[in-house]
PDB file of N, CA and C in Angstrom:
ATOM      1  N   UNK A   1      24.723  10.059 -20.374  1.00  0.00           N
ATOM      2  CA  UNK A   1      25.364  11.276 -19.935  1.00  0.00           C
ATOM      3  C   UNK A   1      25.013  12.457 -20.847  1.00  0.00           C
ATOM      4  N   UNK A   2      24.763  12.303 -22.105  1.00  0.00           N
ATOM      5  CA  UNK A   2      24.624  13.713 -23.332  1.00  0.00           C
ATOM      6  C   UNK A   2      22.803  13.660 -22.631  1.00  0.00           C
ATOM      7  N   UNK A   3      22.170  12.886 -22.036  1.00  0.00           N
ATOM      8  CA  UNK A   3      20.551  13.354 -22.017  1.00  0.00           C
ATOM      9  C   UNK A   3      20.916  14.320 -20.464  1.00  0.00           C
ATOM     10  N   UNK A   4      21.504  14.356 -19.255  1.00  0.00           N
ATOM     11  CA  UNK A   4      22.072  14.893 -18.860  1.00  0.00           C
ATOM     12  C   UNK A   4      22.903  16.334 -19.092  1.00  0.00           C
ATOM     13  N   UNK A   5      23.764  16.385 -19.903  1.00  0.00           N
ATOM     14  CA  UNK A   5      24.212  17.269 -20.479  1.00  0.00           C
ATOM     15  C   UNK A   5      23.062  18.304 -20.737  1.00  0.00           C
ATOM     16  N   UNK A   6      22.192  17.661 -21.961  1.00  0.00           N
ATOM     17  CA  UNK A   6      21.316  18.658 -22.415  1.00  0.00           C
ATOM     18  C   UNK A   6      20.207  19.456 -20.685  1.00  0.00           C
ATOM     19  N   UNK A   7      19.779  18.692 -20.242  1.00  0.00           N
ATOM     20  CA  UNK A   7      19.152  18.575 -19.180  1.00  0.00           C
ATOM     21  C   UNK A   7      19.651  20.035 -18.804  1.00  0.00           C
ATOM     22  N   UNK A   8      20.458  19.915 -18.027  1.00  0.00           N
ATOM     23  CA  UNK A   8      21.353  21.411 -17.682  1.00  0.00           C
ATOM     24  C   UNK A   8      21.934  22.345 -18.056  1.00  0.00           C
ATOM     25  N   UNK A   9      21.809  22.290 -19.484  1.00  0.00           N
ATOM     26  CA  UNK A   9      21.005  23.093 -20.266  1.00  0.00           C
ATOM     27  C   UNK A   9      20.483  23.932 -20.428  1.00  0.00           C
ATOM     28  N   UNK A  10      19.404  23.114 -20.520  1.00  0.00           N
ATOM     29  CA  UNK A  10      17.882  23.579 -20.195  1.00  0.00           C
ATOM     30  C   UNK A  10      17.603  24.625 -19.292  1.00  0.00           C
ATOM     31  N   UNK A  11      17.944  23.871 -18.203  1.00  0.00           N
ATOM     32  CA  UNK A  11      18.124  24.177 -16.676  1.00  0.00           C
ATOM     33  C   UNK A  11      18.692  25.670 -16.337  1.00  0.00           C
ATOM     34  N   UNK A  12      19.699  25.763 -17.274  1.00  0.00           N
ATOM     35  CA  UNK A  12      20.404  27.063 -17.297  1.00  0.00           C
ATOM     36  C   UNK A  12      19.430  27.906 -18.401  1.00  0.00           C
ATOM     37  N   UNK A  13      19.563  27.789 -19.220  1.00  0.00           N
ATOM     38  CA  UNK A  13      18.276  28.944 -19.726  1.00  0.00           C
ATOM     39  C   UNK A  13      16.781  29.135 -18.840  1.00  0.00           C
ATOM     40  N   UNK A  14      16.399  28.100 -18.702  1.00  0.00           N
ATOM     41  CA  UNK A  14      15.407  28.433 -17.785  1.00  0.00           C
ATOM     42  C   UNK A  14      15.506  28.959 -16.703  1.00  0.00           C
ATOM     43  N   UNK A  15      16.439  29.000 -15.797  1.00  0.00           N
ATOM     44  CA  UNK A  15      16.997  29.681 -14.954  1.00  0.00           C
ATOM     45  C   UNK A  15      17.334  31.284 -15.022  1.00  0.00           C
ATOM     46  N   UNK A  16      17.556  31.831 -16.548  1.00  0.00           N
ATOM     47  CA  UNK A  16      18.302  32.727 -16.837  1.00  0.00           C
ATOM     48  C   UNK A  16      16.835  33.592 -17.524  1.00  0.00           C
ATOM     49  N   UNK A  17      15.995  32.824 -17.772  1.00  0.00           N
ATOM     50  CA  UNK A  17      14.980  33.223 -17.959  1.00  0.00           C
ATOM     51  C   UNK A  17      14.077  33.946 -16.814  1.00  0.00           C
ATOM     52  N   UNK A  18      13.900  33.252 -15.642  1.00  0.00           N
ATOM     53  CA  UNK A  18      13.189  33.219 -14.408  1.00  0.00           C
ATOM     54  C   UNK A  18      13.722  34.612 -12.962  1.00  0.00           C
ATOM     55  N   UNK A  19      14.985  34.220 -13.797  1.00  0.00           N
ATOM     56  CA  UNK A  19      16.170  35.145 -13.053  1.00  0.00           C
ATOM     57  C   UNK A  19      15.540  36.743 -13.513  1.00  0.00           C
ATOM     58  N   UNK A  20      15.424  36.904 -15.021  1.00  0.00           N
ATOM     59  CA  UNK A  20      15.313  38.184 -15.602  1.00  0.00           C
ATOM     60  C   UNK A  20      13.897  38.859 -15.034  1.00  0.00           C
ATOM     61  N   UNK A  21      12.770  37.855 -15.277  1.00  0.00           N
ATOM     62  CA  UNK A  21      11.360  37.930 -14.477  1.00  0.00           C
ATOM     63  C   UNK A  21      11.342  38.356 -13.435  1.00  0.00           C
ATOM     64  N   UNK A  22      12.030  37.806 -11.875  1.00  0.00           N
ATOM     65  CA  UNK A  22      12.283  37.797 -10.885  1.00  0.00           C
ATOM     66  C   UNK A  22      12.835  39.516 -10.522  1.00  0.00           C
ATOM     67  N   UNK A  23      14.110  39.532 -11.407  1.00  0.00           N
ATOM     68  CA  UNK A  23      14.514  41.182 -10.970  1.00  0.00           C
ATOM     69  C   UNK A  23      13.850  41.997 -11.649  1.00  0.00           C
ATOM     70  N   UNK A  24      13.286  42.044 -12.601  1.00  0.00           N
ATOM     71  CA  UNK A  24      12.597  43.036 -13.493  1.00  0.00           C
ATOM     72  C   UNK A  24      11.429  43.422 -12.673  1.00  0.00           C
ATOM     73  N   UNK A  25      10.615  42.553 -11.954  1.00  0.00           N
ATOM     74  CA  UNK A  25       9.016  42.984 -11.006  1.00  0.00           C
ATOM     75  C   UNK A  25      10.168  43.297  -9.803  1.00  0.00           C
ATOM     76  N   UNK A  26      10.903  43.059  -9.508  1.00  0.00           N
ATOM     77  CA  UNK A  26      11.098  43.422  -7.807  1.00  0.00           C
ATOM     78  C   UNK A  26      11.885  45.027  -8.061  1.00  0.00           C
ATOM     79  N   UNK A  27      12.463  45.144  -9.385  1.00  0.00           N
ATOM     80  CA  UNK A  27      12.920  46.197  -9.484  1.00  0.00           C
ATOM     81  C   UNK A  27      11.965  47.429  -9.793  1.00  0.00           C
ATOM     82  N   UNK A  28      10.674  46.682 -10.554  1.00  0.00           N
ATOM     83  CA  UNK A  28       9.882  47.993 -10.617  1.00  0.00           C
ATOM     84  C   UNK A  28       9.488  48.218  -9.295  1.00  0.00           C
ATOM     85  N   UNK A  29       8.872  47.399  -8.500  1.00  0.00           N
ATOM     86  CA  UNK A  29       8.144  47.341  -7.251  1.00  0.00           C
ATOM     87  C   UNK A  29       8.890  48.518  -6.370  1.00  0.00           C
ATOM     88  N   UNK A  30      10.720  48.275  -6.273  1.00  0.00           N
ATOM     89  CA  UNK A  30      10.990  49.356  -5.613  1.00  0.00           C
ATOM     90  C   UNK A  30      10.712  50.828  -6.315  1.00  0.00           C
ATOM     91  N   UNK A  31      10.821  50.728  -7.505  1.00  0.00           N
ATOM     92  CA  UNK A  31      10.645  52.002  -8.392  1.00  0.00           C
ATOM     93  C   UNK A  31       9.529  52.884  -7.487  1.00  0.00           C
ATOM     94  N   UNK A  32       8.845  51.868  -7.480  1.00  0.00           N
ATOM     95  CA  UNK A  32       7.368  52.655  -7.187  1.00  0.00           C
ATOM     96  C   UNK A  32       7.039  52.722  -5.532  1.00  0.00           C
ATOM     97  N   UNK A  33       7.744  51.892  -5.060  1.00  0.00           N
ATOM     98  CA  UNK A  33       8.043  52.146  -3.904  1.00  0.00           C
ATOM     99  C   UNK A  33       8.615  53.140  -3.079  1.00  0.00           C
ATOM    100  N   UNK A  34      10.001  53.618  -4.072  1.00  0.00           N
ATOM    101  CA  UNK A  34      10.490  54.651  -3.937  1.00  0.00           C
ATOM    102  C   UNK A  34       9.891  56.135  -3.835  1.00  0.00           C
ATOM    103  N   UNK A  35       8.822  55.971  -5.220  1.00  0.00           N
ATOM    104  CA  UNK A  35       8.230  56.948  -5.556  1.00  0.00           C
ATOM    105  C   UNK A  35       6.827  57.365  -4.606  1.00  0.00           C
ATOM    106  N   UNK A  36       6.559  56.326  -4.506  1.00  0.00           N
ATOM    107  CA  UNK A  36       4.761  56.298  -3.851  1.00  0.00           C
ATOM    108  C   UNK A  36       4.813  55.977  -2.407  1.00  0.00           C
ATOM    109  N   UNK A  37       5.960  54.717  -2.000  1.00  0.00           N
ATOM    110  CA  UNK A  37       5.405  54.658  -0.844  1.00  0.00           C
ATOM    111  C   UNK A  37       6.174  54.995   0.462  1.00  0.00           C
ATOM    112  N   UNK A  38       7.580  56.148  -0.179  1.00  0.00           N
ATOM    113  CA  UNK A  38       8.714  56.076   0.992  1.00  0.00           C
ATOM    114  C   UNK A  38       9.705  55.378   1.020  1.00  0.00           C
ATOM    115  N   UNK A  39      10.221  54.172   0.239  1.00  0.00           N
ATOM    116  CA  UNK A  39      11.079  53.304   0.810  1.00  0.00           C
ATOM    117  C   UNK A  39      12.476  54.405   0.866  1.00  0.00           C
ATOM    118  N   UNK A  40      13.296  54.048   1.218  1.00  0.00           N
ATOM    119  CA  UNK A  40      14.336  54.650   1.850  1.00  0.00           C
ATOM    120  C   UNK A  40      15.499  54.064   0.908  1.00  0.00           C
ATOM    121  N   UNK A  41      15.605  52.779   0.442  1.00  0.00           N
ATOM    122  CA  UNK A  41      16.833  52.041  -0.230  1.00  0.00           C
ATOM    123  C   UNK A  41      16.740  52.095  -1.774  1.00  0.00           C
ATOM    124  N   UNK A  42      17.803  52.391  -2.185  1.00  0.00           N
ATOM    125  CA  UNK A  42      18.012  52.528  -3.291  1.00  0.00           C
ATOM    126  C   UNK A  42      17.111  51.397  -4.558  1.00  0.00           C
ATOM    127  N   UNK A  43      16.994  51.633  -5.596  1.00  0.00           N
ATOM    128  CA  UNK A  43      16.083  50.589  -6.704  1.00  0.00           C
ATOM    129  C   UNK A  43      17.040  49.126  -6.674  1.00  0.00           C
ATOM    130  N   UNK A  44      18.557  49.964  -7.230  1.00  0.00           N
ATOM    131  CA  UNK A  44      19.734  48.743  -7.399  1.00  0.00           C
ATOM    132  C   UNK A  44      19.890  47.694  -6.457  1.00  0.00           C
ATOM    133  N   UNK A  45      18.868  47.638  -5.491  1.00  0.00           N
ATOM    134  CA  UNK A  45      19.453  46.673  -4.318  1.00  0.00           C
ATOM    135  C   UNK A  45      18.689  45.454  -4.861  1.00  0.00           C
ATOM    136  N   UNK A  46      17.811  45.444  -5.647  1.00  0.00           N
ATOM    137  CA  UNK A  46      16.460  44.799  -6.465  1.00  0.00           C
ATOM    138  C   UNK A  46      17.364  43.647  -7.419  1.00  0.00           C
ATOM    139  N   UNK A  47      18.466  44.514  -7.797  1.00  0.00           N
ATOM    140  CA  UNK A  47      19.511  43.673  -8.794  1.00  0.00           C
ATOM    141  C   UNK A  47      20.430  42.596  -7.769  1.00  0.00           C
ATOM    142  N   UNK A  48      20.468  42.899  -6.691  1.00  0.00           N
ATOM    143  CA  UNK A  48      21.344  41.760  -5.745  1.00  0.00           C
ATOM    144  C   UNK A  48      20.017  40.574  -5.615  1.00  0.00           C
ATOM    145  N   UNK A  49      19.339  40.566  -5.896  1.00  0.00           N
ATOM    146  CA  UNK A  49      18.416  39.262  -6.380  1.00  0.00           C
ATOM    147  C   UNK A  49      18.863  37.872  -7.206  1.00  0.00           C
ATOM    148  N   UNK A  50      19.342  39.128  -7.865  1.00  0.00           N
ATOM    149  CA  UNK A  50      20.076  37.922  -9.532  1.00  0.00           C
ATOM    150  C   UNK A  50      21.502  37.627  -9.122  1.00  0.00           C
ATOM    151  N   UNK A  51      22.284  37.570  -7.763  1.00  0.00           N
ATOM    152  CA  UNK A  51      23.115  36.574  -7.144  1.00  0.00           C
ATOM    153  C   UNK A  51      22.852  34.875  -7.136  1.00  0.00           C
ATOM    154  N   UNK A  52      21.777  34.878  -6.646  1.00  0.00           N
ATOM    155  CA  UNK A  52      21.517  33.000  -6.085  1.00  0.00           C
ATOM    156  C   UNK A  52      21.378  32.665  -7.807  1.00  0.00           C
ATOM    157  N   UNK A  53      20.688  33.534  -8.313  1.00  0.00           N
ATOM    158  CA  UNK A  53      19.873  32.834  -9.835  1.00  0.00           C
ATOM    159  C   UNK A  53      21.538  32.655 -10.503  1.00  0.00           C
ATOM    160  N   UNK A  54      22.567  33.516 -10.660  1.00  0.00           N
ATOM    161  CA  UNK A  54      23.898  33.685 -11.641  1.00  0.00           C
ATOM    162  C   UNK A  54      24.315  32.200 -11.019  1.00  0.00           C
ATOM    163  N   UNK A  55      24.278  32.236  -9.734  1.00  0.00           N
ATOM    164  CA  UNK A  55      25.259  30.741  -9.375  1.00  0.00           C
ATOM    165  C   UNK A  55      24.757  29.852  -9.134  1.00  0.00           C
ATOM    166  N   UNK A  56      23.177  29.565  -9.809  1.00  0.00           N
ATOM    167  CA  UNK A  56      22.823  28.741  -9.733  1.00  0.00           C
ATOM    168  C   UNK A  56      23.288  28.334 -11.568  1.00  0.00           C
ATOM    169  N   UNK A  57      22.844  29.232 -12.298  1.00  0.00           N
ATOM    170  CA  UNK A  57      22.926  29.062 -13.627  1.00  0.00           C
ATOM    171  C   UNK A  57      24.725  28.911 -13.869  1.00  0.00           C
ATOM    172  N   UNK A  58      25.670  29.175 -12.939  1.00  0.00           N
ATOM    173  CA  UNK A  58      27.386  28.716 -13.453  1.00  0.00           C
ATOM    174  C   UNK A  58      27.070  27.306 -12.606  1.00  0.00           C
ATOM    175  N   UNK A  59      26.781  26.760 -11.995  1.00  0.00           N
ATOM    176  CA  UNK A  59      26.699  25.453 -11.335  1.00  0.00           C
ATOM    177  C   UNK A  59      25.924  24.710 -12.648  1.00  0.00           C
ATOM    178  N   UNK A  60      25.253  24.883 -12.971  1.00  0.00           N
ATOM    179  CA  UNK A  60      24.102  24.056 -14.482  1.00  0.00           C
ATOM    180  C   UNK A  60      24.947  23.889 -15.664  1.00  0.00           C
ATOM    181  N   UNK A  61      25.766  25.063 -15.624  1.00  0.00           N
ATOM    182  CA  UNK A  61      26.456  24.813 -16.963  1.00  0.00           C
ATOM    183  C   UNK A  61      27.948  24.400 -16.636  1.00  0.00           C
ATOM    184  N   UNK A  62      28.780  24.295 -15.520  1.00  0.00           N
ATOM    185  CA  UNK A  62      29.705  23.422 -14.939  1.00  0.00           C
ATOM    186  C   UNK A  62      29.354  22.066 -15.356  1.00  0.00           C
ATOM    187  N   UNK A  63      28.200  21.680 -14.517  1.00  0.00           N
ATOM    188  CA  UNK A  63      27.786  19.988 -14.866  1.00  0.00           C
ATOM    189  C   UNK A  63      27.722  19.717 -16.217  1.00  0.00           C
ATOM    190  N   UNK A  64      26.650  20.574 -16.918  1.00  0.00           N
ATOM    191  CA  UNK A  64      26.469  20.461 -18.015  1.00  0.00           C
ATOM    192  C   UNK A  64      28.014  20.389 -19.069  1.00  0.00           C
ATOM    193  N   UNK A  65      28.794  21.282 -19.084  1.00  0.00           N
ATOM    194  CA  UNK A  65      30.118  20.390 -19.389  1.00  0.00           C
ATOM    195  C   UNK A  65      31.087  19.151 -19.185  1.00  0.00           C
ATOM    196  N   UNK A  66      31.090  19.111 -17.680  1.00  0.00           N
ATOM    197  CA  UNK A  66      31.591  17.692 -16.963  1.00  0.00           C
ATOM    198  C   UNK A  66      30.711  16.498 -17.496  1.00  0.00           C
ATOM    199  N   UNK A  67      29.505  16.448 -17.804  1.00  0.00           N
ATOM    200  CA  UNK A  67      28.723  15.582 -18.441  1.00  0.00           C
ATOM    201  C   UNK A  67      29.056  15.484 -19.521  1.00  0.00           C
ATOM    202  N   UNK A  68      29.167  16.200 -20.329  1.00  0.00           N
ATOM    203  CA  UNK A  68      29.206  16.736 -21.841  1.00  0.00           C
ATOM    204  C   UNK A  68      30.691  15.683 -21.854  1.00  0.00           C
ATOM    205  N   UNK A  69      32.099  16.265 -21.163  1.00  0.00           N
ATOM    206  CA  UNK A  69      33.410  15.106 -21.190  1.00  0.00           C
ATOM    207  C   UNK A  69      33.448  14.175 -20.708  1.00  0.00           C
ATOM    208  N   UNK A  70      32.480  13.918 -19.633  1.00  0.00           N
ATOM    209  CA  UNK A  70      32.416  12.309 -19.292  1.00  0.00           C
ATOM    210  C   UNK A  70      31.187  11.342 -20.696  1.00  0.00           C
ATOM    211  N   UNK A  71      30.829  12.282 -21.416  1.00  0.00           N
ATOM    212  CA  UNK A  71      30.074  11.399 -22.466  1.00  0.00           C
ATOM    213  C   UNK A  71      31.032  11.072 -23.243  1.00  0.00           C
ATOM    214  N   UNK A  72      31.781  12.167 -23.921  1.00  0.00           N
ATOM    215  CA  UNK A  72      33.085  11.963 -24.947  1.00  0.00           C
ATOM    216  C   UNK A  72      34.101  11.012 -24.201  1.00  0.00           C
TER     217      UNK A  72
END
């Protein structure tokens, strides 16, 4: 159960990592989108991206505790 534990973890930083990547290019993309090619919607909508990634990363570290007390 603690190789588990760590596992999700992991899982959650890497996640939190991938998450930051993910909105950072889609947020410039509108930047410049905005600027160059017309888009119409605001940059901030770029940040409703990092929804699925946040609850994926509170689900990783849920387990990752429940593991963590079912080891103890």
């Amino acid at each position: 159960m603690k190789r588990l534990s760590i596992c999700f973890i992991v899982l959650a930083v890497l996640l939190s990592d991938i998450m930051c990547a993910v909105v950072a290019y889609s947020y410039c993309d509108m930047q410049w989108g905005i600027q160059y090619a017309g888009y119409s919607v605001p940059a901030w909508i770029a940040l409703l991206l990092g929804i699925p990634f946040l609850i994926g990363i509170a689900v990783c570290i849920a387990l990752s505790i429940f593991f963590k007390k079912k080891y103890q």
